[in-house]
PDB file of N, CA and C in Angstrom:
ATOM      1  N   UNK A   1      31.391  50.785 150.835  1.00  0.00           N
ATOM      2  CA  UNK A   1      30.937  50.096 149.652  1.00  0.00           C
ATOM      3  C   UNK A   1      31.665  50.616 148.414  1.00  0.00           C
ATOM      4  N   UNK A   2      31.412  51.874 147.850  1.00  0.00           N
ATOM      5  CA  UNK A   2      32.038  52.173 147.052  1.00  0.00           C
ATOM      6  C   UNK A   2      33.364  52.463 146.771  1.00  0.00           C
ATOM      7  N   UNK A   3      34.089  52.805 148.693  1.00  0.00           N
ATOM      8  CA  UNK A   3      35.458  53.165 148.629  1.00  0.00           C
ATOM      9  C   UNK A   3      36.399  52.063 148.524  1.00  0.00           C
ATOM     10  N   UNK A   4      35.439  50.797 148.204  1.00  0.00           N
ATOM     11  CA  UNK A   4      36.455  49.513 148.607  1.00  0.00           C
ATOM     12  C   UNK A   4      36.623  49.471 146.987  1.00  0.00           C
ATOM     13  N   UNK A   5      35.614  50.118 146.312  1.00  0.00           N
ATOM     14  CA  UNK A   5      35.891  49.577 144.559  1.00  0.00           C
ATOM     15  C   UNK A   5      36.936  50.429 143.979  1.00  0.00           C
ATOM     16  N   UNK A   6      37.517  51.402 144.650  1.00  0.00           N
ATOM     17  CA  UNK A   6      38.790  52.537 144.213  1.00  0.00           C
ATOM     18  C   UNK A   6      38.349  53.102 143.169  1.00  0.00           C
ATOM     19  N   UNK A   7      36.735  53.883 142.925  1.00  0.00           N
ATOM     20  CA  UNK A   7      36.566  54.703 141.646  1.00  0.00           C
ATOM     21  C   UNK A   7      36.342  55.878 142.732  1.00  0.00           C
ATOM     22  N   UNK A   8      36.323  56.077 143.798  1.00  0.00           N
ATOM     23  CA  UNK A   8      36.008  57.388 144.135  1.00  0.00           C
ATOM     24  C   UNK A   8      36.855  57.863 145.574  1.00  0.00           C
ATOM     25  N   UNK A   9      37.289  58.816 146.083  1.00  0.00           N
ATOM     26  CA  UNK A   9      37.745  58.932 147.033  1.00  0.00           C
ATOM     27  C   UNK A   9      36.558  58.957 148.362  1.00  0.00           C
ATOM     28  N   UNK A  10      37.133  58.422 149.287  1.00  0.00           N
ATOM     29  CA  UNK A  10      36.274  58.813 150.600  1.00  0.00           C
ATOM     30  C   UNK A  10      35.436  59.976 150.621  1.00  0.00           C
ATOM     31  N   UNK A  11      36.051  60.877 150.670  1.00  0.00           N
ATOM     32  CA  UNK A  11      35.414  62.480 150.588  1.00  0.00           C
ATOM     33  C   UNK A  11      34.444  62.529 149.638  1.00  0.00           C
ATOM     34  N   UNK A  12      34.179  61.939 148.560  1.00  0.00           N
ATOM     35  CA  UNK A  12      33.392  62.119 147.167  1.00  0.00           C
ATOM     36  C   UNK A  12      32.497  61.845 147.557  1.00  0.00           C
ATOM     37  N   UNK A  13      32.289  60.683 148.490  1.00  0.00           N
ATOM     38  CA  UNK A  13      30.680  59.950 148.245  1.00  0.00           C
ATOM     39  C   UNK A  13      29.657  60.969 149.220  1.00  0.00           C
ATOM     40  N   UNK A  14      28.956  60.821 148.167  1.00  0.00           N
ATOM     41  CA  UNK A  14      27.584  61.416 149.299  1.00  0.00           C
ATOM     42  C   UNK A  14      26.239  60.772 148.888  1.00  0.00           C
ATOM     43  N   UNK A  15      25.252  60.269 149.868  1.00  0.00           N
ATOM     44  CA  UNK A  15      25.022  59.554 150.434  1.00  0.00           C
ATOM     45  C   UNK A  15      23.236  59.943 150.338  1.00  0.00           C
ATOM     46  N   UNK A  16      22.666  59.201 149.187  1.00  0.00           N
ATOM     47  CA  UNK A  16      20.825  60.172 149.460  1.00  0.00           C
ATOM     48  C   UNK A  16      20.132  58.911 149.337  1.00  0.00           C
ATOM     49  N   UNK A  17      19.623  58.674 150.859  1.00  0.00           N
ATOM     50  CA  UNK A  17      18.995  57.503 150.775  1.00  0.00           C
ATOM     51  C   UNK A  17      19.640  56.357 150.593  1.00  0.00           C
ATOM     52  N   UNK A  18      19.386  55.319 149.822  1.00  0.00           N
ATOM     53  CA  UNK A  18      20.168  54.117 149.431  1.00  0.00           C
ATOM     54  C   UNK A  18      21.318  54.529 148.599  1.00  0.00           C
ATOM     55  N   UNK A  19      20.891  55.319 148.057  1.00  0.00           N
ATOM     56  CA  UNK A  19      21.892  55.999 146.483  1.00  0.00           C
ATOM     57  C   UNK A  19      23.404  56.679 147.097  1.00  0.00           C
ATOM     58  N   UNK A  20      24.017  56.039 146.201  1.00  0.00           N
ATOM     59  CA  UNK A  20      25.695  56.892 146.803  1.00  0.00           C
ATOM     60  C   UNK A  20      25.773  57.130 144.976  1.00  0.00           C
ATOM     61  N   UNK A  21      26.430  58.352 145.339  1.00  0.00           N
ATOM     62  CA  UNK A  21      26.928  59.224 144.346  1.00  0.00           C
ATOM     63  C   UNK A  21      28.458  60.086 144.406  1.00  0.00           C
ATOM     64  N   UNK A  22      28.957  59.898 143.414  1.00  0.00           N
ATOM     65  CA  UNK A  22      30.470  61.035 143.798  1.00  0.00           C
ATOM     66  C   UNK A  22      29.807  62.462 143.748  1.00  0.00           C
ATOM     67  N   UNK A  23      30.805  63.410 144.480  1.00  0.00           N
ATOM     68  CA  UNK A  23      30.394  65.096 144.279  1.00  0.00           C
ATOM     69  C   UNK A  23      30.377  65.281 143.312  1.00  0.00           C
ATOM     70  N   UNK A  24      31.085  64.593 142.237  1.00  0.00           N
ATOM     71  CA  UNK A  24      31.075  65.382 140.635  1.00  0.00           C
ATOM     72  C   UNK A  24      29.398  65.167 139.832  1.00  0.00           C
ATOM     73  N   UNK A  25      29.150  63.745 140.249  1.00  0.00           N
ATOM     74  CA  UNK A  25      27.790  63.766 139.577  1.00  0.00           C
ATOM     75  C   UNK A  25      26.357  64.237 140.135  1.00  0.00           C
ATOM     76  N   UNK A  26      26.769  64.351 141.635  1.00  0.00           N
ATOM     77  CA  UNK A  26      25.576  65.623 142.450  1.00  0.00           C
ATOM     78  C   UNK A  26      25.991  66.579 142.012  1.00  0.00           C
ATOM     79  N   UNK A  27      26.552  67.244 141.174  1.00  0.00           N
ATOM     80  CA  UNK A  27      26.650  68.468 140.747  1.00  0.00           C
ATOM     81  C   UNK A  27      26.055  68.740 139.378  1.00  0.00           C
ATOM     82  N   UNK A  28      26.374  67.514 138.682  1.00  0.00           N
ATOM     83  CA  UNK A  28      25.715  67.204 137.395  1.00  0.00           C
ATOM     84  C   UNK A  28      24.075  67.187 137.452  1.00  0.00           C
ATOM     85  N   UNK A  29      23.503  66.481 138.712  1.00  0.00           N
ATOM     86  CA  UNK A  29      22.107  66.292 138.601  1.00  0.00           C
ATOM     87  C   UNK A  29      21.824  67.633 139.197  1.00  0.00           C
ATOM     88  N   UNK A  30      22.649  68.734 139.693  1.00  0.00           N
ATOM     89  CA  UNK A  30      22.020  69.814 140.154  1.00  0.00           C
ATOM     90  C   UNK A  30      21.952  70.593 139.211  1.00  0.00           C
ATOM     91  N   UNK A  31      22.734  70.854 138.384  1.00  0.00           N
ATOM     92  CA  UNK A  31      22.529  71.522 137.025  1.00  0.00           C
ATOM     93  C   UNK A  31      21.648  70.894 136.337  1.00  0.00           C
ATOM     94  N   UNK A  32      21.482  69.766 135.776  1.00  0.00           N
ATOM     95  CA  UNK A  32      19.931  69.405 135.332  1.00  0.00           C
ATOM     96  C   UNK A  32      19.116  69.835 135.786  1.00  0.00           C
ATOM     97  N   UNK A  33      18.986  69.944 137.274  1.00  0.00           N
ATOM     98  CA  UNK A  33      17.314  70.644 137.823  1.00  0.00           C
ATOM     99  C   UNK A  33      17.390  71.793 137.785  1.00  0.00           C
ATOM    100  N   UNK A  34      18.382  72.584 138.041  1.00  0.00           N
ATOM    101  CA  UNK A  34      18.825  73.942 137.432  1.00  0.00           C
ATOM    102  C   UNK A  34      18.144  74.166 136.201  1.00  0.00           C
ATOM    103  N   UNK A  35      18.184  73.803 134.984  1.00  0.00           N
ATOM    104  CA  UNK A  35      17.990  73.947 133.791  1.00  0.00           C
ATOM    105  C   UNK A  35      16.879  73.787 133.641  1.00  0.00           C
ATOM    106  N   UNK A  36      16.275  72.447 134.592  1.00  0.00           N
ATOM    107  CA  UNK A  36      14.470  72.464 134.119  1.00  0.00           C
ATOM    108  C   UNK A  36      13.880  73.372 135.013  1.00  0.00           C
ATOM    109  N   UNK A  37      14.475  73.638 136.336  1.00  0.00           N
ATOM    110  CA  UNK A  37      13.803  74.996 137.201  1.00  0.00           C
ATOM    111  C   UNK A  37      13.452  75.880 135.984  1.00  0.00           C
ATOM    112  N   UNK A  38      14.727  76.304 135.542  1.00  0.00           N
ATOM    113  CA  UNK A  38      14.611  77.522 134.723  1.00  0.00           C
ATOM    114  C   UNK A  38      13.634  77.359 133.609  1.00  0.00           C
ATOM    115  N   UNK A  39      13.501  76.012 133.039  1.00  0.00           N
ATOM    116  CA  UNK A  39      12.802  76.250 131.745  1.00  0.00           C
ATOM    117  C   UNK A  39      11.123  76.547 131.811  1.00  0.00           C
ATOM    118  N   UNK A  40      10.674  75.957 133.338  1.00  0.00           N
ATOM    119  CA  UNK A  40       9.664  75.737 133.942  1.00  0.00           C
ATOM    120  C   UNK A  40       9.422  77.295 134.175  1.00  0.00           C
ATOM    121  N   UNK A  41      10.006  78.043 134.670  1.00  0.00           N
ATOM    122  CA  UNK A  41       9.946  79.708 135.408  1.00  0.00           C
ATOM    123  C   UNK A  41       9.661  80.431 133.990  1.00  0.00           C
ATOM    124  N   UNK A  42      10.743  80.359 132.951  1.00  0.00           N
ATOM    125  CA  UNK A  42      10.339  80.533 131.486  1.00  0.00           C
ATOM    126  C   UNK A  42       9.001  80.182 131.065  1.00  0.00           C
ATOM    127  N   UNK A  43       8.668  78.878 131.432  1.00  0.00           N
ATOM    128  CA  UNK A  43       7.214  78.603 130.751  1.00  0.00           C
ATOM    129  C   UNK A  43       5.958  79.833 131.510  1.00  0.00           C
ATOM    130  N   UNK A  44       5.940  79.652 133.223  1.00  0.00           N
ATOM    131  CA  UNK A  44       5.045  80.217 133.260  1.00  0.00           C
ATOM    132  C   UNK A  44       5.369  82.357 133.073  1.00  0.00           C
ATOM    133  N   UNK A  45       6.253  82.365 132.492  1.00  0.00           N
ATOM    134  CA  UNK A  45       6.395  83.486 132.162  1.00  0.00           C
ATOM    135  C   UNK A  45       5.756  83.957 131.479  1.00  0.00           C
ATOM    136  N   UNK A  46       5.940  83.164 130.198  1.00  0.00           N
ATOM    137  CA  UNK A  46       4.994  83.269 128.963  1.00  0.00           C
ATOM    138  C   UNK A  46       3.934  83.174 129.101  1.00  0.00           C
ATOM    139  N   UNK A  47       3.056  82.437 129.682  1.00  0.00           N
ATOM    140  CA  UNK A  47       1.653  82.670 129.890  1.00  0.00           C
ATOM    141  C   UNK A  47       1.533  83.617 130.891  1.00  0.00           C
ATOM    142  N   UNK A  48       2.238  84.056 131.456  1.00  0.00           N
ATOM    143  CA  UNK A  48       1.728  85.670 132.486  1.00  0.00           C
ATOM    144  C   UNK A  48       1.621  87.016 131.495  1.00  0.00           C
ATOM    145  N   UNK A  49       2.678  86.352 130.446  1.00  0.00           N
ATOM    146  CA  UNK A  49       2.719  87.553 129.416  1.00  0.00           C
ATOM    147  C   UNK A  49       1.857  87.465 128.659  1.00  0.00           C
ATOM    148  N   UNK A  50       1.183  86.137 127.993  1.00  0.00           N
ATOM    149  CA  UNK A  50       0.040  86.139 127.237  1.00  0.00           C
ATOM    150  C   UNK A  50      -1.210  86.236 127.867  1.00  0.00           C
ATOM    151  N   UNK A  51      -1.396  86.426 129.226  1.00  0.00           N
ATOM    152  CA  UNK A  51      -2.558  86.552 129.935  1.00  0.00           C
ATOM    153  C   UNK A  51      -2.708  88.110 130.285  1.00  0.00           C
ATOM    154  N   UNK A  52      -1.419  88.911 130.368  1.00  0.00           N
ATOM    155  CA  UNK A  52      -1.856  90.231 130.864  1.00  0.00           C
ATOM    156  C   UNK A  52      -2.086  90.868 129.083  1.00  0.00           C
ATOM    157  N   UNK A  53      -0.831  90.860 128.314  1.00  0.00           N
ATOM    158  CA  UNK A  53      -0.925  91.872 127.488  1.00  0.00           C
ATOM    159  C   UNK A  53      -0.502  90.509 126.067  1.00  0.00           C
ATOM    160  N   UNK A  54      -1.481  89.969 125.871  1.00  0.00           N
ATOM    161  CA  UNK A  54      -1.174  89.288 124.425  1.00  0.00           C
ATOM    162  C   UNK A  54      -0.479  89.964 123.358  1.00  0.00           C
ATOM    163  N   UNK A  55      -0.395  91.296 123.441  1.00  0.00           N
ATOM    164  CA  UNK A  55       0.253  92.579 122.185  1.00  0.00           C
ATOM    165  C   UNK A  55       1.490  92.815 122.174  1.00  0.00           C
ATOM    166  N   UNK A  56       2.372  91.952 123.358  1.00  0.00           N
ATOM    167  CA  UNK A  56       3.846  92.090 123.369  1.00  0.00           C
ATOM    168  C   UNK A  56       4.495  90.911 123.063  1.00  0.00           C
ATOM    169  N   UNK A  57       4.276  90.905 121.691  1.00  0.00           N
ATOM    170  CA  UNK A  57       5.255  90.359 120.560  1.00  0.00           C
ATOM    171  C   UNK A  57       6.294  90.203 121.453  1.00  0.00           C
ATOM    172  N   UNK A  58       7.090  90.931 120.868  1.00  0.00           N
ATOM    173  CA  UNK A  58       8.773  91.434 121.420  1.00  0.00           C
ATOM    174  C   UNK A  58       9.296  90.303 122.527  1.00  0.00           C
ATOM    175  N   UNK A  59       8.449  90.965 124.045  1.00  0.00           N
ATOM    176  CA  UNK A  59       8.411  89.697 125.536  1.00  0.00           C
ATOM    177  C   UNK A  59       8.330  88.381 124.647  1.00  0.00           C
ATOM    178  N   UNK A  60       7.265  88.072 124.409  1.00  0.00           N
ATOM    179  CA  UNK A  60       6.668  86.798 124.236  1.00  0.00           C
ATOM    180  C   UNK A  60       7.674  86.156 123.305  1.00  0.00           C
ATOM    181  N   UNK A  61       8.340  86.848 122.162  1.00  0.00           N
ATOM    182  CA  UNK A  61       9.443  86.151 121.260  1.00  0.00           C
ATOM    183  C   UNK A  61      11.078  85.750 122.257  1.00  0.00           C
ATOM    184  N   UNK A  62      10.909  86.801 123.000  1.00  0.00           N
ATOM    185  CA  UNK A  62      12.155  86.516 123.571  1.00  0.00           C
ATOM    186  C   UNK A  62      12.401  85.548 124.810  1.00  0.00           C
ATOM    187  N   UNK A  63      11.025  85.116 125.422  1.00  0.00           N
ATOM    188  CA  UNK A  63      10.799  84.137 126.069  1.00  0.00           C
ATOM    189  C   UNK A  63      10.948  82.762 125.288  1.00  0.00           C
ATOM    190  N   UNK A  64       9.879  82.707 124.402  1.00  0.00           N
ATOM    191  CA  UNK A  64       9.877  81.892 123.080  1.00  0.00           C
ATOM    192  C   UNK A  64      11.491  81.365 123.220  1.00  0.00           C
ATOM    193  N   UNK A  65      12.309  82.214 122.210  1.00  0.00           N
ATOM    194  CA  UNK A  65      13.466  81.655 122.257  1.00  0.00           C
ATOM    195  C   UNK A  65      14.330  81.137 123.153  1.00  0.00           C
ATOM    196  N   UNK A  66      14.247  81.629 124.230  1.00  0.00           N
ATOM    197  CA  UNK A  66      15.347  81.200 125.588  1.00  0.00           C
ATOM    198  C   UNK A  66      14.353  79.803 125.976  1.00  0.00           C
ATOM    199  N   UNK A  67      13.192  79.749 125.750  1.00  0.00           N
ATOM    200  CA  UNK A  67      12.806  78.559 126.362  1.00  0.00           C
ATOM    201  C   UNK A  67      13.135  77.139 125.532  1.00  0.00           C
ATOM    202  N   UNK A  68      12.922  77.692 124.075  1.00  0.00           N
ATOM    203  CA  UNK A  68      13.799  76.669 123.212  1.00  0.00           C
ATOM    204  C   UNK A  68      15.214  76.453 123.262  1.00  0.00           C
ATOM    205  N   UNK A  69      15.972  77.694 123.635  1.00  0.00           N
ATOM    206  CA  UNK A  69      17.321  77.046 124.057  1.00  0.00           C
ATOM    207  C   UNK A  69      17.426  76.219 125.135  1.00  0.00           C
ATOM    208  N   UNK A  70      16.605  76.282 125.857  1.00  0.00           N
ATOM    209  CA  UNK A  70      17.217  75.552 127.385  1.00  0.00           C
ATOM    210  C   UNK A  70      16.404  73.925 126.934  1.00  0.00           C
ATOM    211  N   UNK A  71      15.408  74.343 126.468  1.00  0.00           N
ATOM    212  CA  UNK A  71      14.717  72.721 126.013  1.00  0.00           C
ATOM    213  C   UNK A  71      15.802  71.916 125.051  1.00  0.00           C
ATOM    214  N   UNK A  72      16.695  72.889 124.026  1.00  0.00           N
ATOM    215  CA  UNK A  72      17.206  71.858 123.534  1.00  0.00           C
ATOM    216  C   UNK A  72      18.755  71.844 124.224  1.00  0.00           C
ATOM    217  N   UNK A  73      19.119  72.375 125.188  1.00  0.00           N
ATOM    218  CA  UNK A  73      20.580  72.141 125.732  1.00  0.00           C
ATOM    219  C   UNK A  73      20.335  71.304 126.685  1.00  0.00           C
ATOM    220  N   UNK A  74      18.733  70.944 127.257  1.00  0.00           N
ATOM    221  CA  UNK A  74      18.492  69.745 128.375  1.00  0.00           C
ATOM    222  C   UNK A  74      18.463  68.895 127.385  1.00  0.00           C
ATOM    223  N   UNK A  75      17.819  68.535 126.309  1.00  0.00           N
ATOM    224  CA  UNK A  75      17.846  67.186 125.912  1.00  0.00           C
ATOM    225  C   UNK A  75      18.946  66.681 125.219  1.00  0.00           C
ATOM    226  N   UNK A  76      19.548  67.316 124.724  1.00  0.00           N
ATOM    227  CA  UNK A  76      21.589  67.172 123.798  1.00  0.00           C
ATOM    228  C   UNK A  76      22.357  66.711 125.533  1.00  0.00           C
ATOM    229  N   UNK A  77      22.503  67.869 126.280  1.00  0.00           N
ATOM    230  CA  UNK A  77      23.235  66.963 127.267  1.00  0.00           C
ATOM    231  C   UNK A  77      22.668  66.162 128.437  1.00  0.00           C
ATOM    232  N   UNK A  78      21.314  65.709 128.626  1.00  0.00           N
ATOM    233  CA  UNK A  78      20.849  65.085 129.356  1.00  0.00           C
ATOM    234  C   UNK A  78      20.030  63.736 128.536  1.00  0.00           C
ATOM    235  N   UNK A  79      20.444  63.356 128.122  1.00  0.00           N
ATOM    236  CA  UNK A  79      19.574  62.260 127.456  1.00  0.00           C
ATOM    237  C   UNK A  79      19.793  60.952 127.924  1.00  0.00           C
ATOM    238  N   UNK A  80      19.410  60.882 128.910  1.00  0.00           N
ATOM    239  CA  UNK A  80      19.392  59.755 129.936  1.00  0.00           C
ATOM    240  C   UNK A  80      18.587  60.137 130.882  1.00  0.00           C
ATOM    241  N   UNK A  81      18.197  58.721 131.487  1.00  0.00           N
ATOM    242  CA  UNK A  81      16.629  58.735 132.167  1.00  0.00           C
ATOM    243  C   UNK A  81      17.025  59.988 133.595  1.00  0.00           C
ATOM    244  N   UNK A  82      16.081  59.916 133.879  1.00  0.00           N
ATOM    245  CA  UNK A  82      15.843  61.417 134.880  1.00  0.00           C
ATOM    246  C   UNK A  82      16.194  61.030 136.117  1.00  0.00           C
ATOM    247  N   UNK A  83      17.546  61.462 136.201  1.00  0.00           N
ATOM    248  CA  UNK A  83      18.686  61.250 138.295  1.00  0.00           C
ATOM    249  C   UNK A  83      18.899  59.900 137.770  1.00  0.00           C
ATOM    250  N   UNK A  84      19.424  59.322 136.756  1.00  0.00           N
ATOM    251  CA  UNK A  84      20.193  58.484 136.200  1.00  0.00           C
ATOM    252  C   UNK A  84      21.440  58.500 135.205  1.00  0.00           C
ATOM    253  N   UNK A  85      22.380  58.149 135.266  1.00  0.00           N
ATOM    254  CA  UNK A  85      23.399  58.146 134.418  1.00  0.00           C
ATOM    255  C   UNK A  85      24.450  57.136 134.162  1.00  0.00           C
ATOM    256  N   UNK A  86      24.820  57.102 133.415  1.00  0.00           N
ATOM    257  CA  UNK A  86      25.403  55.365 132.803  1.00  0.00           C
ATOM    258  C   UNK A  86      27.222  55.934 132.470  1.00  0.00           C
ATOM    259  N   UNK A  87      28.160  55.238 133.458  1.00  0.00           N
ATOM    260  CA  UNK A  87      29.367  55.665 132.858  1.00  0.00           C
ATOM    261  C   UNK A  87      29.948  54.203 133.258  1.00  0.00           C
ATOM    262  N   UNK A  88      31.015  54.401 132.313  1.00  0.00           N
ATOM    263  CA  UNK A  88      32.044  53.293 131.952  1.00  0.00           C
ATOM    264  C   UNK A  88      32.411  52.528 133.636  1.00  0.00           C
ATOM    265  N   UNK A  89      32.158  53.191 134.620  1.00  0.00           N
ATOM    266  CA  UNK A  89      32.964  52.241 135.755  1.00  0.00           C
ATOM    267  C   UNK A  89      31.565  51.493 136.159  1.00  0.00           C
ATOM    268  N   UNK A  90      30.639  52.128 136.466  1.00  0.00           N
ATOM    269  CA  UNK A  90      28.844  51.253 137.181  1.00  0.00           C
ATOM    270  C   UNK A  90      28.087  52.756 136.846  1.00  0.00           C
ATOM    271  N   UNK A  91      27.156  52.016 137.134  1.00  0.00           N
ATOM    272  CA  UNK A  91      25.325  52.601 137.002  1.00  0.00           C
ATOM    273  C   UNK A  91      25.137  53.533 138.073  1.00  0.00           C
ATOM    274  N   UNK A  92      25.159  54.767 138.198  1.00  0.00           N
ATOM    275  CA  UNK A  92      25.090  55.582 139.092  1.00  0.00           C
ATOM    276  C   UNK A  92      23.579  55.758 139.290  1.00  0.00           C
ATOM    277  N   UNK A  93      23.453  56.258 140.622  1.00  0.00           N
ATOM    278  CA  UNK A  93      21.419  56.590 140.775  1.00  0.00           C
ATOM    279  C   UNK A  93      21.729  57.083 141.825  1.00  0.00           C
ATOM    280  N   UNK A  94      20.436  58.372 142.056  1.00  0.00           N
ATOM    281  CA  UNK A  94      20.454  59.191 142.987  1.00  0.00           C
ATOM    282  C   UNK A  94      19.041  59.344 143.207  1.00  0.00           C
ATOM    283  N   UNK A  95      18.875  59.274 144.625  1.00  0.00           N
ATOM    284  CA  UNK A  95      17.652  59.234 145.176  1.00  0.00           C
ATOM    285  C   UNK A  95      17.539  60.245 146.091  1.00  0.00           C
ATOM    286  N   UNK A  96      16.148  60.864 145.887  1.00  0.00           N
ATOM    287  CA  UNK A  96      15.289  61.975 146.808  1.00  0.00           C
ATOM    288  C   UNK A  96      14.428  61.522 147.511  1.00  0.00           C
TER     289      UNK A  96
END
């Protein structure tokens, strides 16, 4: 299907469910979940830290911040709907 449209080589496509995707953009949606894994592990960090010892400022700021970085480096380079992405050749989608 896709190798007949000449945007991807044979080897590229991989195959989840109905959804065909090149390797470059399964790599892309793996770093997205990468990033929300992490921001998610960050979140319940912070409440382990505000549940044992509410008095550590310090922890709790430095969680604070890394969790706002990753919240705003997911939404600047992911701002498109979630295991969706829109490029100039077709409509890519990837299914779990």
């Amino acid at each position: 299907m896709a190798a007949d449209s000449g945007n991807f080589a044979v080897d590229e496509i991989i195959k989840f469910g109905e959804g065909v995707v090149s390797f470059y953009d399964f790599v892309f949606y793996f770093v997205e979940a990468l990033i929300y894994s992490v921001k998610s592990f960050i979140n319940i960090l912070e409440k382990i830290v505000d549940d044992i010892k509410p008095e550590i400022n310090v922890v709790k700021v430095f969680f604070e911040y890394h969790s706002q970085t990753f919240a705003f480096f997911f939404e600047v380079c992911f701002c498109c709907e979630r295991f969706q992405i829109f490029s100039g050749r077709k409509r890519l989608k990837i299914f779990f």
